[in-house]
Protein backbone atom coordinates (compact mmCIF):
# COMPACT_ATOMS: atom_id res chain seq x y z
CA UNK A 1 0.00 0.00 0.00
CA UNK A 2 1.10 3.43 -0.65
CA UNK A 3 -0.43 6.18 0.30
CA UNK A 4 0.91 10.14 -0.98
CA UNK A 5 0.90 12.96 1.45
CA UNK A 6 -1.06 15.07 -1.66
CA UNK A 7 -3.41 13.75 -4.31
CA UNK A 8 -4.50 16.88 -6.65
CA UNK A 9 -8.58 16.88 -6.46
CA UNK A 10 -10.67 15.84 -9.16
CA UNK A 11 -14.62 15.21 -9.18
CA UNK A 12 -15.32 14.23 -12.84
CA UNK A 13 -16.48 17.18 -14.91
CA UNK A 14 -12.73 19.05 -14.79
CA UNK A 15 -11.99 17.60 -18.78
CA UNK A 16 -15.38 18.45 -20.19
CA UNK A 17 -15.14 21.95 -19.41
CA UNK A 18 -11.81 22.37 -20.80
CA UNK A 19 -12.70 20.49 -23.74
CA UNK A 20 -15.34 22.74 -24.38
CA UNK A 21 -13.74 26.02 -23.54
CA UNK A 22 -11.06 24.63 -26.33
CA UNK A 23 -14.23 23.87 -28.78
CA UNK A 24 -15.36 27.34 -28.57
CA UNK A 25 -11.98 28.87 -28.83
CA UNK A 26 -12.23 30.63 -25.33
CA UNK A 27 -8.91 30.34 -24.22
CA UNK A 28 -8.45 34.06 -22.68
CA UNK A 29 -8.41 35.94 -19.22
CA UNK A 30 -11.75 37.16 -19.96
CA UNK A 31 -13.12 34.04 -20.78
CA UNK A 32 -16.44 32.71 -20.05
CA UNK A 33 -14.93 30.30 -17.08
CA UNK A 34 -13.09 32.84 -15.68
CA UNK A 35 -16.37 35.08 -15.37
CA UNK A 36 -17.70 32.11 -13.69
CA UNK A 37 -15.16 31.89 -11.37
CA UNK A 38 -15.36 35.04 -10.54
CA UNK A 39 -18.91 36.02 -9.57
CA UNK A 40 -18.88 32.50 -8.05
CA UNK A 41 -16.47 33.86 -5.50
CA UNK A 42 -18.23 37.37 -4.95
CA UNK A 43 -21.82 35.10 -4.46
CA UNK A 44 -20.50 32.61 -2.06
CA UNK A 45 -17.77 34.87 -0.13
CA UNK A 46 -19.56 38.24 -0.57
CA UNK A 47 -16.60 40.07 -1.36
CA UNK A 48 -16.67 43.91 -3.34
CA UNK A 49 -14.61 42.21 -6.42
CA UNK A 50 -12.71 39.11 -6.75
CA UNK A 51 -9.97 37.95 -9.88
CA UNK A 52 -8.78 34.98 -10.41
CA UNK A 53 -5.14 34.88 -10.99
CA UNK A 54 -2.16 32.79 -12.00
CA UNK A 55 -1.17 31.70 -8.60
CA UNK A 56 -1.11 33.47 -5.13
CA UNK A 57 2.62 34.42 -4.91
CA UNK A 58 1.02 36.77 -7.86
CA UNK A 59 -1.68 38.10 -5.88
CA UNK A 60 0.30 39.36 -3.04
CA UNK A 61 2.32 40.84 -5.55
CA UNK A 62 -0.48 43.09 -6.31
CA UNK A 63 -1.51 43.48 -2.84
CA UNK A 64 1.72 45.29 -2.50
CA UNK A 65 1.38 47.38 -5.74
CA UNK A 66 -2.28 48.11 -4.55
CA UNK A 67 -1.07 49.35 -1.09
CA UNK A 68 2.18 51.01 -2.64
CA UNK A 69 4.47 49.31 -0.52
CA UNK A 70 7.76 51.62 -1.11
CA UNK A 71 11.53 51.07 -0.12
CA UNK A 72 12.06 51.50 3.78
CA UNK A 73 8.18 50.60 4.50
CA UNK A 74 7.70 47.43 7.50
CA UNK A 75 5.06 44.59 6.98
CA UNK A 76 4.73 42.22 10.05
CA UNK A 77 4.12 38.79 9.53
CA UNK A 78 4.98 35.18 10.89
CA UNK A 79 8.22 33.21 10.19
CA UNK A 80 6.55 30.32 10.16
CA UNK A 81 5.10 30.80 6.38
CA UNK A 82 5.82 30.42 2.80
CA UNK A 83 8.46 32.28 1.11
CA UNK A 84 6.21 34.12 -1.50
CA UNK A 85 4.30 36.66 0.89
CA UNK A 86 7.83 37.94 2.54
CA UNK A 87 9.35 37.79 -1.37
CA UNK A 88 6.66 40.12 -2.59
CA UNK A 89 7.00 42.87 0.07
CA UNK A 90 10.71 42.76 -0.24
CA UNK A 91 10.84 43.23 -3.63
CA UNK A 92 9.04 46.20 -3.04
CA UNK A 93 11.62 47.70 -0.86
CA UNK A 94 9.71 46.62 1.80
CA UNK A 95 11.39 45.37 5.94
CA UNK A 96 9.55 41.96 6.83
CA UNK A 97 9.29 42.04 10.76
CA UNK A 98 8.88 38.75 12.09
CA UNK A 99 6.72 38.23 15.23
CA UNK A 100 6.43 34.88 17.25
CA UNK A 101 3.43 32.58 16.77
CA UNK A 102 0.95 30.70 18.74
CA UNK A 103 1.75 27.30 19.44
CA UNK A 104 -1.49 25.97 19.47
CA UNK A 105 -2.23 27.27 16.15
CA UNK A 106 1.13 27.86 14.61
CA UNK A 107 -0.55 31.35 13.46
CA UNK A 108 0.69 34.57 14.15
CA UNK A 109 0.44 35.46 18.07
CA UNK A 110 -1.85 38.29 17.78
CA UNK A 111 -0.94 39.46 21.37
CA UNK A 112 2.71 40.38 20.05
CA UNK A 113 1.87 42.31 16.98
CA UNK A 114 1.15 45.84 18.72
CA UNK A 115 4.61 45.73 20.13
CA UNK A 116 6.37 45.04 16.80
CA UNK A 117 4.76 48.23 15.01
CA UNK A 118 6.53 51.08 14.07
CA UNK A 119 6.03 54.55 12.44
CA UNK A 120 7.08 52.69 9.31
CA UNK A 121 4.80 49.34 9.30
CA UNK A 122 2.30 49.91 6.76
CA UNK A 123 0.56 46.34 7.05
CA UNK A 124 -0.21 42.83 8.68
CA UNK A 125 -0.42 40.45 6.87
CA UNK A 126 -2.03 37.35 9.30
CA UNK A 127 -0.89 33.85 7.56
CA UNK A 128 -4.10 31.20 8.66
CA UNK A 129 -2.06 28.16 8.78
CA UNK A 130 -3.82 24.80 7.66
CA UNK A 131 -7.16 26.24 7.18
CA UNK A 132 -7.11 27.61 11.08
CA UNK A 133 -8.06 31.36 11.30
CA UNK A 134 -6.04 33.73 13.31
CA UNK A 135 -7.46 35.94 15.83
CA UNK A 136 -8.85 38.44 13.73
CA UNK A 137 -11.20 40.39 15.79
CA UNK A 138 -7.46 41.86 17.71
CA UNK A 139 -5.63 42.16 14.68
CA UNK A 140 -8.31 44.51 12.68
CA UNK A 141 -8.89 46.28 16.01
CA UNK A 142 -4.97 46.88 16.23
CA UNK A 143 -4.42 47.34 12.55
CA UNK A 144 -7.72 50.06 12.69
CA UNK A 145 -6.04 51.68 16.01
CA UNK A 146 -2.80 52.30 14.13
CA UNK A 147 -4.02 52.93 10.67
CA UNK A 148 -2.48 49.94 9.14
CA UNK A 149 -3.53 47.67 6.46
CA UNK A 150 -4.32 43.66 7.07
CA UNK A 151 -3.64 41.55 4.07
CA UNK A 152 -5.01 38.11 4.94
CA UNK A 153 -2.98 35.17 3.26
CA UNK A 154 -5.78 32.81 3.04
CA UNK A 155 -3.76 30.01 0.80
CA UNK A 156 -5.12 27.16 3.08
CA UNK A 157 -8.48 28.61 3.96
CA UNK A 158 -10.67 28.64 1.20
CA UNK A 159 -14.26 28.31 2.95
CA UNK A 160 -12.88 28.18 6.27
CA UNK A 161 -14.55 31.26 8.56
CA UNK A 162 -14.08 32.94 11.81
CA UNK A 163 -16.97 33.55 13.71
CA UNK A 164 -19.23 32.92 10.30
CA UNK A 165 -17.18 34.95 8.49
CA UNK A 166 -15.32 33.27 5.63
CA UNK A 167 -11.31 33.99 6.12
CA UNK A 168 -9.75 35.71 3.83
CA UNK A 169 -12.82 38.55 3.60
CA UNK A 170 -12.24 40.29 7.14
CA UNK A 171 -9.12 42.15 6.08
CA UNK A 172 -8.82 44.85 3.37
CA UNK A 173 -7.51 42.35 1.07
CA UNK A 174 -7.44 38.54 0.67
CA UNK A 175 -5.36 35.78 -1.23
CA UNK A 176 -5.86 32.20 -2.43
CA UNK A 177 -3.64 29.38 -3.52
CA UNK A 178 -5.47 26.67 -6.17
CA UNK A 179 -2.10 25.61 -6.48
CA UNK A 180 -2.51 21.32 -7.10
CA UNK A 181 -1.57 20.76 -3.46
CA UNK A 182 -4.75 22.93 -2.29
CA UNK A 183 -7.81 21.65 -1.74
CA UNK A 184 -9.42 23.55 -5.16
CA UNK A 185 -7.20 23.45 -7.86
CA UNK A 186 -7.00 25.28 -11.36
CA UNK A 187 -4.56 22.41 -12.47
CA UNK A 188 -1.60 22.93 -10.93
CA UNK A 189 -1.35 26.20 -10.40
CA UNK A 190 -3.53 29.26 -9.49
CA UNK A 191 -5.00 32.21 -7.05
CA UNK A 192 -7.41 34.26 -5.89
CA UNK A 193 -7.30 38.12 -4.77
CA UNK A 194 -10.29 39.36 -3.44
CA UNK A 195 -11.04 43.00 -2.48
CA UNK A 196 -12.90 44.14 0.64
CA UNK A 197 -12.97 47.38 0.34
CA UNK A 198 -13.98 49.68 -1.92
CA UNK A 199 -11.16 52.28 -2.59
CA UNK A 200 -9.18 49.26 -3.97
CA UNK A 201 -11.41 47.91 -7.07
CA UNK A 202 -10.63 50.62 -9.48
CA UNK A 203 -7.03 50.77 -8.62
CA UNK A 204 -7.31 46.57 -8.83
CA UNK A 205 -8.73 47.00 -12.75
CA UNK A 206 -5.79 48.94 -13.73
CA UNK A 207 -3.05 46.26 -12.49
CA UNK A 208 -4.76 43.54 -13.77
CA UNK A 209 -5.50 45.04 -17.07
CA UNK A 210 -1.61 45.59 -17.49
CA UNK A 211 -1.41 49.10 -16.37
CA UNK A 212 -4.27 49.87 -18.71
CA UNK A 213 -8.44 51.15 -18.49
CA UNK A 214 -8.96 47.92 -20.73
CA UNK A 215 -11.72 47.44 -18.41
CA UNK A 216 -13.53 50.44 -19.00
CA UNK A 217 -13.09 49.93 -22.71
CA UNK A 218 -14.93 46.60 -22.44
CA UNK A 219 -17.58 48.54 -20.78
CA UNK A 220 -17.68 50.82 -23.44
CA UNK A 221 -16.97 53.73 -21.33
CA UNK A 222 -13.64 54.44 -23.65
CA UNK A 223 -13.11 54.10 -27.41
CA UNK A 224 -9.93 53.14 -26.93
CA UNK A 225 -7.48 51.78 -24.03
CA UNK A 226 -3.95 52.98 -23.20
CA UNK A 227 -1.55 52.85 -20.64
CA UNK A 228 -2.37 54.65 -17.02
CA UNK A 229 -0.59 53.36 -14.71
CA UNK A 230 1.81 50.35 -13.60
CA UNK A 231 0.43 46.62 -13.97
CA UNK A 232 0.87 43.22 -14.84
CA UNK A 233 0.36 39.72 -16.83
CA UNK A 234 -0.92 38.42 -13.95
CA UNK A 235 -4.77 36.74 -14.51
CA UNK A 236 -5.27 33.27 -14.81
CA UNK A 237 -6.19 31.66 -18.40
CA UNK A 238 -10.20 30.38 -19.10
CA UNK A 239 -8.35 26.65 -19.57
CA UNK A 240 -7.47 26.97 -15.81
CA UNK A 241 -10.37 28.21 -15.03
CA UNK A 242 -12.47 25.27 -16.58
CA UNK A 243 -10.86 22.88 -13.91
CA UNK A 244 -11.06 24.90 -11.23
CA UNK A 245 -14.85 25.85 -11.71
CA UNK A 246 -15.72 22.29 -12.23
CA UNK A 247 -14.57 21.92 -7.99
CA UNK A 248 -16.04 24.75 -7.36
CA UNK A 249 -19.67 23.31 -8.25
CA UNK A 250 -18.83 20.86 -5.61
CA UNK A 251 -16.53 22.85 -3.58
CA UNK A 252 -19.38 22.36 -0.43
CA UNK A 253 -18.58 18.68 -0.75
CA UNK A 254 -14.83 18.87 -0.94
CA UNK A 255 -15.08 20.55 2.19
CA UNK A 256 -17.13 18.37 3.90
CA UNK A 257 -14.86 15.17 3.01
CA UNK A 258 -12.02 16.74 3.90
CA UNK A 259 -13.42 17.68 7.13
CA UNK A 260 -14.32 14.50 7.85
CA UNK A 261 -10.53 12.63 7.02
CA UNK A 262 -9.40 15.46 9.00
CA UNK A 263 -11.80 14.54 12.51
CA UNK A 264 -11.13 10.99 11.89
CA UNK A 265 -7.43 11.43 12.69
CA UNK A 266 -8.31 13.53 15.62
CA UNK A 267 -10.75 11.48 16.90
CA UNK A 268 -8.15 7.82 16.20
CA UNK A 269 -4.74 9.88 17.72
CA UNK A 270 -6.64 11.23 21.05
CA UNK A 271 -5.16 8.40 22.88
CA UNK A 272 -1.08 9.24 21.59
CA UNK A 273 -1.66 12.42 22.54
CA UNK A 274 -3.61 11.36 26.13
CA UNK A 275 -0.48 10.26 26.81
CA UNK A 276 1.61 12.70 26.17
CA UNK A 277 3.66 11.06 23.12
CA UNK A 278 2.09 13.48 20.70
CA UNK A 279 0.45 17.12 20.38
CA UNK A 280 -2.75 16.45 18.03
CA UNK A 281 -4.56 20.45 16.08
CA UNK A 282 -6.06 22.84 18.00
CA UNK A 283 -8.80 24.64 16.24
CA UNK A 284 -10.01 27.63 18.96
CA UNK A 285 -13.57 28.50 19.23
CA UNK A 286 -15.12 30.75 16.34
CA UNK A 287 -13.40 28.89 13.95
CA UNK A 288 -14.23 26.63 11.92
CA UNK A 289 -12.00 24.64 9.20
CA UNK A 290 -11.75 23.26 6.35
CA UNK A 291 -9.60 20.32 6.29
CA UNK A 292 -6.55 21.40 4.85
CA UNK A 293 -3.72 20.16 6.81
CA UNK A 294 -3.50 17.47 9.78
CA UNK A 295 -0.82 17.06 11.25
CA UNK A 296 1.32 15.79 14.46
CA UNK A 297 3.56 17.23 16.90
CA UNK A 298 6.56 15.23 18.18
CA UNK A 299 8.54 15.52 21.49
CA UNK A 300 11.78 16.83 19.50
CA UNK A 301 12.98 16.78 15.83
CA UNK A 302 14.86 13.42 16.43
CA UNK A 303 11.94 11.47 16.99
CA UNK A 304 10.19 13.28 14.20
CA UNK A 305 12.49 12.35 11.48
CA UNK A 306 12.13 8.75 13.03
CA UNK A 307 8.60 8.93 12.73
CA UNK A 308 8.99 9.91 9.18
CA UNK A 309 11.39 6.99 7.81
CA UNK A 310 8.74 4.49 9.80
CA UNK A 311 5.90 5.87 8.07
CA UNK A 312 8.16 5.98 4.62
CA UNK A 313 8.50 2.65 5.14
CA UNK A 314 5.32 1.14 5.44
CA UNK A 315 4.38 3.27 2.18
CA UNK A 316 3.06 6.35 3.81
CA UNK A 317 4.32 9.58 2.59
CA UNK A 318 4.84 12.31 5.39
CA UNK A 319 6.34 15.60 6.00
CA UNK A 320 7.47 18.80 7.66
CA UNK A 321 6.63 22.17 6.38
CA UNK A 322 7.97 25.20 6.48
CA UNK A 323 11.67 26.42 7.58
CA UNK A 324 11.08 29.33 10.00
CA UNK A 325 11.78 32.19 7.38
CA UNK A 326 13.76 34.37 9.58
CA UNK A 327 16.70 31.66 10.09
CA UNK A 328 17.19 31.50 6.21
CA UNK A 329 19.95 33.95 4.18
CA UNK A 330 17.00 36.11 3.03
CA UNK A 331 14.97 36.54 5.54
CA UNK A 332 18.05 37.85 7.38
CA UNK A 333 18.99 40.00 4.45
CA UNK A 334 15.29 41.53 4.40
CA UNK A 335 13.66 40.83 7.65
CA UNK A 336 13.79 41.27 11.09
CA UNK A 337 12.66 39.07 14.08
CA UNK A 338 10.76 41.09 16.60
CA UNK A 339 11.06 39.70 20.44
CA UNK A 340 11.79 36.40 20.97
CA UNK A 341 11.71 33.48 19.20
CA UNK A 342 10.06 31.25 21.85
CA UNK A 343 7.98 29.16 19.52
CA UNK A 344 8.49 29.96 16.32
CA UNK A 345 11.48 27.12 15.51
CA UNK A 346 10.82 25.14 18.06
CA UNK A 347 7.52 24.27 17.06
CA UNK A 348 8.85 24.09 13.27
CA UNK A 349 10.84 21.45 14.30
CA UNK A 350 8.22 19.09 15.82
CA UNK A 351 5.33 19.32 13.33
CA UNK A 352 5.18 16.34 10.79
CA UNK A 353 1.85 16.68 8.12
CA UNK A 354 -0.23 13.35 7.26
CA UNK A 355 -1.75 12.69 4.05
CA UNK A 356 -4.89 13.97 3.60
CA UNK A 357 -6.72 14.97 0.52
CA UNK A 358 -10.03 14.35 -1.78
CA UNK A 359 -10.66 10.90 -2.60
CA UNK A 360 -8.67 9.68 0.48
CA UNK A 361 -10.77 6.77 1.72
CA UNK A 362 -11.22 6.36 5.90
CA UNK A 363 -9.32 2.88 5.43
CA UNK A 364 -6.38 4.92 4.48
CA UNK A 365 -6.64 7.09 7.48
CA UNK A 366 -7.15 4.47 9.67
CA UNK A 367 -3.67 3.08 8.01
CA UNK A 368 -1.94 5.52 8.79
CA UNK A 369 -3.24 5.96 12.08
CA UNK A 370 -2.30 2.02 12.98
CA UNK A 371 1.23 2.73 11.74
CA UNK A 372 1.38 5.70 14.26
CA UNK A 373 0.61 3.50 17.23
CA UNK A 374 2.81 0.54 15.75
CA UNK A 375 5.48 3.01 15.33
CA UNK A 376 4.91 4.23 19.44
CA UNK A 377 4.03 0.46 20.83
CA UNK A 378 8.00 -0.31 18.82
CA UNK A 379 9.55 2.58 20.63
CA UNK A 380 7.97 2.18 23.93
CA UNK A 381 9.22 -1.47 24.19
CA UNK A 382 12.75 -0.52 23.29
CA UNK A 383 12.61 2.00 26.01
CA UNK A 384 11.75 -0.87 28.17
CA UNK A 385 15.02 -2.92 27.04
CA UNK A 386 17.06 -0.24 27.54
CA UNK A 387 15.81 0.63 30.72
CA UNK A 388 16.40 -3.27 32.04
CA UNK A 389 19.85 -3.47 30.21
């Protein structure tokens, strides 16, 4: 048996729309899947405007054109995150300012942010970490009191909410990943920026557009577009689009599957974690997720690589995630821890992600689970040898 730690999702109907969007000749930006997308994401997440785009490293990028992020300007964020969000700010000019996270969570620690501002930190950008929410309620209430944007990287989160509210539409400005690892996908890769607030959606046009009022030529407002202002090649093609929206008319059900994988590890590892071998998700009250990521905490690093090889062995693919940014050349180049770094690596070290994705059947959860224990049951009775020796 093997089982992967990522399966890319698929319900059926991905090939037929592609097929026909090639039958029609619709491959462009503004094609008739991509509309679809769209106003399916401004129905179901109520946002002012949302565009689909070719992957979420590239909507950040326009977050920071959209907020003008300029040389010397601070955005505070966690270490424990993917490269691209830090990456786009710095290319801007911008400081990254790292801030500690929440162990429980492994999001940001919202109760350190206030203390990492400056006169130059022009936004927050709250990373909700496998489909978890942060605590936003502190964050916009600290981002309003110092007149600082939030940017919520929402790459896990799609349909997760916070207190009914789906993530990713609380801040000013939100970004998605469809990348094939995610739990929609637009075939490998793909995003999502959505904008919350009004001041933002003509500036938005522009970027996406190229720099141009394309948009207001479409709408017949112009005879003819030309260049305004700085932009991009950065929307995602109708091709992509056709896969994605074919998982987004069962996006409802995705979720719910996923869900379900993800309490069925929870509810088989209670006992490890009972006593006290490992640290299971903690998913605080007001949120609710989506089944993104499940995964383990170990006692130390050691025993998490050993864990690893075991599972490796018995044809189950597992892994870490992220190296705290802030201890790579970069992030030392362009960043800056703030306060201590109580949790941040040590909790980086200890985390080890099970498989879970859509079309994972419970018999391979329950697998995996009975490996865990094995793996535990082996150790604890060589503890017990040692111990007599």
């Amino acid at each position: 048996m093997r089982i992967p730690l990522n399966n890319p999702t698929l319900v059926g109907n991905e090939i037929k729309y592609i097929l026909d969007a090639i039958k029609k000749g619709d491959f462009g930006e503004d094609g008739e899947y991509v509309k679809k997308c769209e106003r399916w994401f401004e129905e179901e997440l109520k946002c002012k405007k949302a565009f689909l785009t070719s992957s979420c490293t590239t909507s950040i990028e326009i977050c920071a054109q959209l907020l003008g992020i300029k040389e010397g300007d601070e955005i505070i964020m966690p270490s424990y995150n993917f490269v691209s969000a830090a990456t786009a700010f710095a290319s801007k000019g911008a400081k990254i300012i790292f801030v500690d996270i929440r162990p429980d969570t492994m999001n940001i620690n919202e109760n350190l942010i206030e203390e990492a501002i400056t006169k130059k930190t022009k936004a927050i950008l709250p990373v909700h970490y496998a489909g978890v929410s942060c605590e936003m309620e502190k964050i916009l209430k600290i981002a309003k009191k110092y007149d600082i944007f939030v940017v919520e990287d929402a790459a896990h989160a799609m349909l997760a909410k916070y207190k009914e509210k789906y993530l990713g539409t609380l801040g000013d400005l939100g970004v998605f990943s469809f990348h094939h690892t995610k739990n929609y996908t637009s075939a490998g890769q793909g995003g999502l920026l959505i904008i919350n607030k009004e001041i933002f959606k003509e500036k938005a046009e522009v970027i996406m557009y190229r720099g141009t009022n394309k948009k207001e030529f479409l709408l017949g407002k112009v005879k003819e577009y030309s260049w305004v202002d700085l932009g991009g090649n950065y929307k995602m093609s109708n091709i992509n689009a056709a896969f994605l929206y074919a998982q987004l008319q069962r996006a409802y059900e995705i979720k719910k599957t996923r869900v379900k994988l993800w309490q069925r590890y929870k509810n088989e590892l209670k006992d490890l974690e009972i006593k006290n071998e490992i640290e299971l998700p903690k998913v605080p009250p007001n949120c609710e997720i989506n089944g993104h990521i499940f995964y383990i905490k170990t006692k130390n690093e050691e025993e998490r690589e050993k864990i690893i090889n075991f599972l490796k062995e018995n044809g189950i693919e597992s892994a870490p995630h992220y190296v705290p940014l802030h201890t790579s050349p970069a992030g030392q180049k362009f960043g800056e821890f703030r306060g201590e770094d109580k949790f941040t690596t040590r909790e980086s070290k200890r985390l080890i992600r099970l498989p879970i994705f859509y079309g994972m059947k419970e018999k391979d959860v329950d697998y995996v689970v009975e490996k865990i224990y094995e793996y535990y049951k082996k150790r604890k009775g060589k503890l017990k040898k040692n111990k007599t020796k």
